[in-house]
Protein backbone atom coordinates (compact mmCIF):
# COMPACT_ATOMS: atom_id res chain seq x y z
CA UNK A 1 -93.40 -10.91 -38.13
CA UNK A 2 -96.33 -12.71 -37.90
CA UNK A 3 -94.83 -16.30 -38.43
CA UNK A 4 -92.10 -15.59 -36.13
CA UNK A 5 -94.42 -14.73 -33.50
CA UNK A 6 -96.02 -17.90 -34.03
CA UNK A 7 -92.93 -20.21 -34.24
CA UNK A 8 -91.62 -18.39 -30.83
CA UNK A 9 -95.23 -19.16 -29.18
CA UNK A 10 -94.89 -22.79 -30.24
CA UNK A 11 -91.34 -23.46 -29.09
CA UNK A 12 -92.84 -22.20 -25.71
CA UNK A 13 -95.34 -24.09 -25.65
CA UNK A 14 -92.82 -27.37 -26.46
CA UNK A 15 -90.83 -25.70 -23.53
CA UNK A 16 -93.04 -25.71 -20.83
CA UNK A 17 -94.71 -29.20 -22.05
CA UNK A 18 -91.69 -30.83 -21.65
CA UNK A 19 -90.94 -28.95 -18.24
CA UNK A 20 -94.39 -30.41 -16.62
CA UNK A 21 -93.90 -33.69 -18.25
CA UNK A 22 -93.48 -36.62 -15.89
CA UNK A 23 -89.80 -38.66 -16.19
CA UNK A 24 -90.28 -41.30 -17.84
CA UNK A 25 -89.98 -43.69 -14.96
CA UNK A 26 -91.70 -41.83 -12.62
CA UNK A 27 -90.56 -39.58 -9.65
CA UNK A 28 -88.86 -40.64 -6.44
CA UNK A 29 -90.43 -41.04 -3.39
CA UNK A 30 -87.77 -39.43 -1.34
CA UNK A 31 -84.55 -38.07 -2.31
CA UNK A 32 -81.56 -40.67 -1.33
CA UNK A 33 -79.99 -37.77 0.52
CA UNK A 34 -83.17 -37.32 3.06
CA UNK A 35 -83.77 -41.67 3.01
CA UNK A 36 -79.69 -41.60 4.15
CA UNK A 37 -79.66 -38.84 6.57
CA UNK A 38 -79.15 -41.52 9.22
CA UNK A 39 -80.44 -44.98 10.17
CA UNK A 40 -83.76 -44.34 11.35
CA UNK A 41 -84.56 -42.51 7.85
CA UNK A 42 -83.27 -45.43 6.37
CA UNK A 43 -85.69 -47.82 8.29
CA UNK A 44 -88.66 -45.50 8.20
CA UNK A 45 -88.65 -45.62 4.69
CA UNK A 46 -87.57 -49.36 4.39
CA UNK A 47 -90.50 -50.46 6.27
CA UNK A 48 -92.92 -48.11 4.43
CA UNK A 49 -91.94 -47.99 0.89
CA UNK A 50 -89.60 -50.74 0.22
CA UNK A 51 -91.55 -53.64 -1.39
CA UNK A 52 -89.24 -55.82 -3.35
CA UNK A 53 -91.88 -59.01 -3.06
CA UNK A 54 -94.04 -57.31 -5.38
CA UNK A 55 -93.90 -56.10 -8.99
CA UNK A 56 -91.96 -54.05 -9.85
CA UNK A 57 -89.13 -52.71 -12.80
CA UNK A 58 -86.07 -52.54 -12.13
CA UNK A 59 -83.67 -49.39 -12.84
CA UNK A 60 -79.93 -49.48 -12.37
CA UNK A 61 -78.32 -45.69 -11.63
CA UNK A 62 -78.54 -44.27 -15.08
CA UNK A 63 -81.87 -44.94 -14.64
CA UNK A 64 -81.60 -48.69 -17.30
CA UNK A 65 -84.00 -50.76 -17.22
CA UNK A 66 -81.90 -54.13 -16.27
CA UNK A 67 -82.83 -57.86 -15.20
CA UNK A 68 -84.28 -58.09 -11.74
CA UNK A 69 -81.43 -61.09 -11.13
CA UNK A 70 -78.76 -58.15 -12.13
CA UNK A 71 -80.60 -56.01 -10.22
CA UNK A 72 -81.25 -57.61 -6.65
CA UNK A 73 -77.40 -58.98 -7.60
CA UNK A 74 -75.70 -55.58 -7.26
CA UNK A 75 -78.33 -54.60 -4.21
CA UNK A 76 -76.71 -57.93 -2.19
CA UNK A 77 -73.49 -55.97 -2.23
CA UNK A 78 -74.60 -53.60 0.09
CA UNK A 79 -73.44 -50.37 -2.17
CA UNK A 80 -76.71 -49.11 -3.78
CA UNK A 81 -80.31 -48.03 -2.25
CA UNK A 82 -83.26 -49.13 -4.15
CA UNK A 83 -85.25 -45.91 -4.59
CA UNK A 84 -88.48 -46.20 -4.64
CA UNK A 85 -89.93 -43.78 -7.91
CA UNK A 86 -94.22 -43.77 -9.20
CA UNK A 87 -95.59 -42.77 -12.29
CA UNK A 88 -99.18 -41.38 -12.45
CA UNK A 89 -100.46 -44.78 -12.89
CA UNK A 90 -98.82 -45.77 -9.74
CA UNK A 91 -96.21 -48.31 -11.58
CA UNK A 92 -93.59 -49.05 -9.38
CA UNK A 93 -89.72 -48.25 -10.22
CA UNK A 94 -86.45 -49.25 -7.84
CA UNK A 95 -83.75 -47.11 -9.07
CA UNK A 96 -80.30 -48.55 -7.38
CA UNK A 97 -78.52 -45.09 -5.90
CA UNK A 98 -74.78 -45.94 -5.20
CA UNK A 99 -73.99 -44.88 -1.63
CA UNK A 100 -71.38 -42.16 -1.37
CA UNK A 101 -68.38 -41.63 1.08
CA UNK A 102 -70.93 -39.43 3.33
CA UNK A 103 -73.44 -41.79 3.94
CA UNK A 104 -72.44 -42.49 7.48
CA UNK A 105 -71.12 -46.04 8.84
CA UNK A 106 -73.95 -47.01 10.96
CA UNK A 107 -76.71 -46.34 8.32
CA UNK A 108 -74.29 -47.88 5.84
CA UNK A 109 -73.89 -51.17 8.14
CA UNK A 110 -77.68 -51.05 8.76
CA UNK A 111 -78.33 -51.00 4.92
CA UNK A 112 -75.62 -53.12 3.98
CA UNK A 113 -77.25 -56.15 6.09
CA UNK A 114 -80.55 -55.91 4.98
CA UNK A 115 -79.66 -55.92 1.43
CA UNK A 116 -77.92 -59.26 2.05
CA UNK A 117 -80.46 -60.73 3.63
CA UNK A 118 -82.81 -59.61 0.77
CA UNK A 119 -80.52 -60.64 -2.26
CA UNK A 120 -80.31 -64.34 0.20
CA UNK A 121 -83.71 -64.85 0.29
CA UNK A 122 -84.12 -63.95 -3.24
CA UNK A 123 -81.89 -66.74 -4.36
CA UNK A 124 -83.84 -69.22 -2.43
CA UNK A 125 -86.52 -68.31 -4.61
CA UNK A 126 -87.69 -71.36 -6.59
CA UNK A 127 -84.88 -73.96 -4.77
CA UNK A 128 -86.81 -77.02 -2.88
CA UNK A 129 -87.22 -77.27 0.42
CA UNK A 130 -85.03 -79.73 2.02
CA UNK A 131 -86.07 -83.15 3.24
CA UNK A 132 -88.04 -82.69 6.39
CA UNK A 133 -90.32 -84.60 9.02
CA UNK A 134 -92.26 -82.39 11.35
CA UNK A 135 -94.45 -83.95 14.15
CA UNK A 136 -96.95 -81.25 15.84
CA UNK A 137 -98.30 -81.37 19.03
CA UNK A 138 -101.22 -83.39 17.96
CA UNK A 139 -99.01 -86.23 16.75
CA UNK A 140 -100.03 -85.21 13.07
CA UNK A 141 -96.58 -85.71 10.64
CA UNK A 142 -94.99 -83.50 8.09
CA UNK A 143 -93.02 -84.81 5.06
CA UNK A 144 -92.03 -83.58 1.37
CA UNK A 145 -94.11 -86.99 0.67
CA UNK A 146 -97.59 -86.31 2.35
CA UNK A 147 -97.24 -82.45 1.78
CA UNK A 148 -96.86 -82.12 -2.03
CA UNK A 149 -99.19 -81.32 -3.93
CA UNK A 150 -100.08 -78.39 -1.01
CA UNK A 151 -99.23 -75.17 -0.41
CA UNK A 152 -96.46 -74.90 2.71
CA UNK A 153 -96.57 -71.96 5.12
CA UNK A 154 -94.14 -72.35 7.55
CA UNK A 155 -93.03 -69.73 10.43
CA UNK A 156 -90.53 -69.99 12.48
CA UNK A 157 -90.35 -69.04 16.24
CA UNK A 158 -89.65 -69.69 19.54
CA UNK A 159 -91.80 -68.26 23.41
CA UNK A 160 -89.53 -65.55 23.94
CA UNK A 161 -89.38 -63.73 21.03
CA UNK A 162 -91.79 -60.72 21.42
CA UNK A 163 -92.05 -59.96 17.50
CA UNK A 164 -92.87 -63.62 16.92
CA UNK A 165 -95.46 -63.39 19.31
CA UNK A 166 -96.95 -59.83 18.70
CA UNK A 167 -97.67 -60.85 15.11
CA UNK A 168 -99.96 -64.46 15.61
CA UNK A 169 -103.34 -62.51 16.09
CA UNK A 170 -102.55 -61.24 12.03
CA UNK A 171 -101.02 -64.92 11.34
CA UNK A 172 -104.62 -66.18 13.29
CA UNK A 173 -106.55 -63.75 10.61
CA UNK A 174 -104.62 -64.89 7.61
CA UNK A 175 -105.47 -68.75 8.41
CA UNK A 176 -109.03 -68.31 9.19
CA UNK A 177 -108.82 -66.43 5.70
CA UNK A 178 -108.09 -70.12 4.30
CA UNK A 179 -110.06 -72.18 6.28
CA UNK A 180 -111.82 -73.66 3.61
CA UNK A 181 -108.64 -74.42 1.82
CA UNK A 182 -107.33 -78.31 2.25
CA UNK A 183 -105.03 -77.54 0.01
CA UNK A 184 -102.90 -74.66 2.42
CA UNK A 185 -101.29 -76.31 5.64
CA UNK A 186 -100.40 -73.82 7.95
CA UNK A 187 -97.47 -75.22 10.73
CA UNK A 188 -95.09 -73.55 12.77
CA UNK A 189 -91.50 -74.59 13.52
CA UNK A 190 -90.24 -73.95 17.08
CA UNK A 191 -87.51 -74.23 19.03
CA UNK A 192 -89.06 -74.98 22.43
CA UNK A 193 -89.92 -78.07 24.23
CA UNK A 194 -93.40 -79.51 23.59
CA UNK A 195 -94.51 -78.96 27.68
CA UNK A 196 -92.75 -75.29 27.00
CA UNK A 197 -95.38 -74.48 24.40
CA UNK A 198 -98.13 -76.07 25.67
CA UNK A 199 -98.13 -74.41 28.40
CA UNK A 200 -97.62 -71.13 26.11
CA UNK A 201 -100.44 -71.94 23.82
CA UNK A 202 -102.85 -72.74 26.98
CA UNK A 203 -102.61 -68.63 27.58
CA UNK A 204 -101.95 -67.44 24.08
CA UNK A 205 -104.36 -68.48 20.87
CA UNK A 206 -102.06 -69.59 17.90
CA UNK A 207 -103.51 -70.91 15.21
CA UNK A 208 -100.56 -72.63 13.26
CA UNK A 209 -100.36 -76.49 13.62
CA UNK A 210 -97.23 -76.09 16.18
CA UNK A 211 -94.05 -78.64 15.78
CA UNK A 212 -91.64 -78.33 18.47
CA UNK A 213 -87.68 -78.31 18.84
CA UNK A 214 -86.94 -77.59 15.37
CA UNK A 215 -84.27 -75.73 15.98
CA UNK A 216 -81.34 -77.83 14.34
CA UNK A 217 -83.59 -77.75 11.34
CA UNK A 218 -84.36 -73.61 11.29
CA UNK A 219 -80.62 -73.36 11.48
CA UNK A 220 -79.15 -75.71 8.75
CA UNK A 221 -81.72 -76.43 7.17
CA UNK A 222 -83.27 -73.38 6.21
CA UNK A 223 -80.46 -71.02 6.64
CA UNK A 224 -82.64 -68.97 9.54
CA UNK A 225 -81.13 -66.82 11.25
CA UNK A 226 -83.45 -64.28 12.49
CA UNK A 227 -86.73 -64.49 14.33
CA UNK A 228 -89.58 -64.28 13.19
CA UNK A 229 -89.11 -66.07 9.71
CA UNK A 230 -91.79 -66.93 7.26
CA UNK A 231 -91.91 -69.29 4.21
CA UNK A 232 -94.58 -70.04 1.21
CA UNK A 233 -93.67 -73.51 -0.30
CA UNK A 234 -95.36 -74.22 -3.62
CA UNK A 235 -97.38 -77.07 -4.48
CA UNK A 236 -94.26 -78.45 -6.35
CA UNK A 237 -91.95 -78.25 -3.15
CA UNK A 238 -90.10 -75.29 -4.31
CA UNK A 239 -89.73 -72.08 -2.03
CA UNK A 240 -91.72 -69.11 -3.51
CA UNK A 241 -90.19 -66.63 -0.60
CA UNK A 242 -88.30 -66.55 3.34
CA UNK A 243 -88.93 -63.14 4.55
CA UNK A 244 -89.10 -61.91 7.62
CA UNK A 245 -91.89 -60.08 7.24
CA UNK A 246 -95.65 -61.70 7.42
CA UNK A 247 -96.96 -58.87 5.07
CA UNK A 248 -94.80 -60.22 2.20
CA UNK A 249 -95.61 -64.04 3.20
CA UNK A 250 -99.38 -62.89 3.04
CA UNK A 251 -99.17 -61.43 -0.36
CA UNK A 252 -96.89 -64.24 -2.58
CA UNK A 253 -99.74 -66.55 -0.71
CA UNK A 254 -102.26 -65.02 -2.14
CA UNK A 255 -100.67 -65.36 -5.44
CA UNK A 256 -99.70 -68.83 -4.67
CA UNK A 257 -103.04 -69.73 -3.68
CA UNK A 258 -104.77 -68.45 -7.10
C-alpha cells in the first residue's frame, strides 16, 4: 500500500511539473485571435512587438524551427502573422499563424502589405547599392568611389511629409551619437528643390548632409516607395537594411558600426 501511495504521489508530482512547465519556445505575447480582432489591433501590436530587424528564431505553425529565408519567404505572401512568443530568458520566437477565413478584409489587406514590404526589404539585404552621385547643398559629392570603405546612412524625404519631419530631432540625436566617427556619413536624399530646402532648413535644424531632387533616384533606384525611408550601407557597399522605421536603422547601425 505503501509503494503505491508513493508511485501515485510521484506521477503527481510529474503531472503538475509538466503542467507549470514553460513551452518550449516560449509563450505568446497575444493570442492571434485578440492581435486580428481588427486593424488597429493589428498595428498596435505591429508597432510594439513586431521586431523582425533583430534576433530572433524562427517558428513555422507547428511550431518548427525553419530558415529565416523560408520563414520571412512564406510571411511575403501575406497569409501568416508572425507571433511574437518569450521564454523566461526573454529569447525571442516568431511563430507564423496562418490567417483564417474570419480575419476580416481590411485587417487582412493592412497585414498583407506590410508583410510585402517586409519580405522586400529583406531581400535587399546584402545586394549593393546602385551607382550613385549625390551633391549636397554644400557642393560636397557622393559616389560608390569616395564612399567605400564608410558606413552609408541614407534617408529619404521630402518638406511636406510630416512623419519625415517629426522624426529629424531623433535622426539629429543619433548623428551627434557619431560625431566622432569619420567613418559614418550621414546624407539625406530629397525630392525638393535646393532654394525649397534651404529655405526649410533655415527654420528647421536637420542634421543630415542634405542632397536635393533625388527623386528619380528614390524611385528606381532604390525601389522607395514610401516616405520616410531609411538605409544602412556597409563599408563594402552592400545594403544591411531599407526600413521605414528609424528605430530599426538605429539598431543594424549600431551593429554595423561595431
Amino acid at each position: 500500500m505503501k509503494t503505491k501511495l508513493t508511485l501515485i504521489f510521484t506521477l503527481l508530482i510529474v503531472v503538475l511539473s509538466a503542467c507549470t512547465q514553460e513551452p518550449k519556445y516560449g509563450t505568446v505575447v497575444q493570442t492571434p485571435e485578440a492581435l486580428l480582432k481588427d486593424v488597429m489591433s493589428f498595428w498596435n501590436y505591429k508597432t510594439q512587438h513586431i521586431r523582425l530587424y533583430e534576433a530572433f528564431t524562427p517558428l513555422d505553425s507547428s511550431l518548427q524551427i525553419i530558415p529565416e529565408a523560408t520563414f520571412m519567404q512564406r510571411l511575403g505572401t501575406g497569409d501568416y502573422l508572425p507571433v511574437k512568443r518569450l521564454n523566461k530568458e526573454n529569447k525571442v520566437f516568431y511563430q507564423l499563424h496562418r490567417l483564417g477565413g474570419s480575419v476580416d478584409q481590411g485587417t487582412r489587406s493592412i497585414l498583407a502589405n506590410w508583410a510585402r514590404e517586409e519580405y522586400a526589404n529583406y531581400k535587399l539585404q546584402g545586394t549593393k547599392l546602385p551607382s550613385f552621385a549625390f551633391t549636397d547643398l554644400d557642393g560636397n559629392v557622393y559616389t560608390n568611389e569616395n564612399t567605400a570603405g564608410k558606413t552609408l546612412v541614407l534617408k529619404c524625404w521630402f518638406i511636406r511629409c510630416t512623419a519625415c519631419v517629426a522624426e529629424m530631432p531623433e535622426l539629429n540625436k543619433l548623428k551627434q551619437k557619431y560625431k566622432n566617427r569619420n567613418d559614418i556619413l550621414f546624407v539625406s536624399l530629397a525630392t525638393d528643390k535646393a532654394p525649397e530646402l534651404e529655405k526649410f532648413l533655415q527654420k528647421r535644424q536637420f542634421d543630415y548632409a542634405v542632397a536635393p531632387e533625388q527623386r528619380t533616384f528614390m524611385v528606381q533606384g532604390l525601389q522607395v516607395g514610401s516616405y520616410p525611408t531609411h538605409f544602412v550601407i556597409d563599408k563594402a557597399g552592400e545594403i544591411r537594411i531599407k526600413t521605414t522605421d528609424y528605430k530599426a536603422m538605429a539598431y543594424v547601425l549600431a551593429e554595423s558600426a561595431d
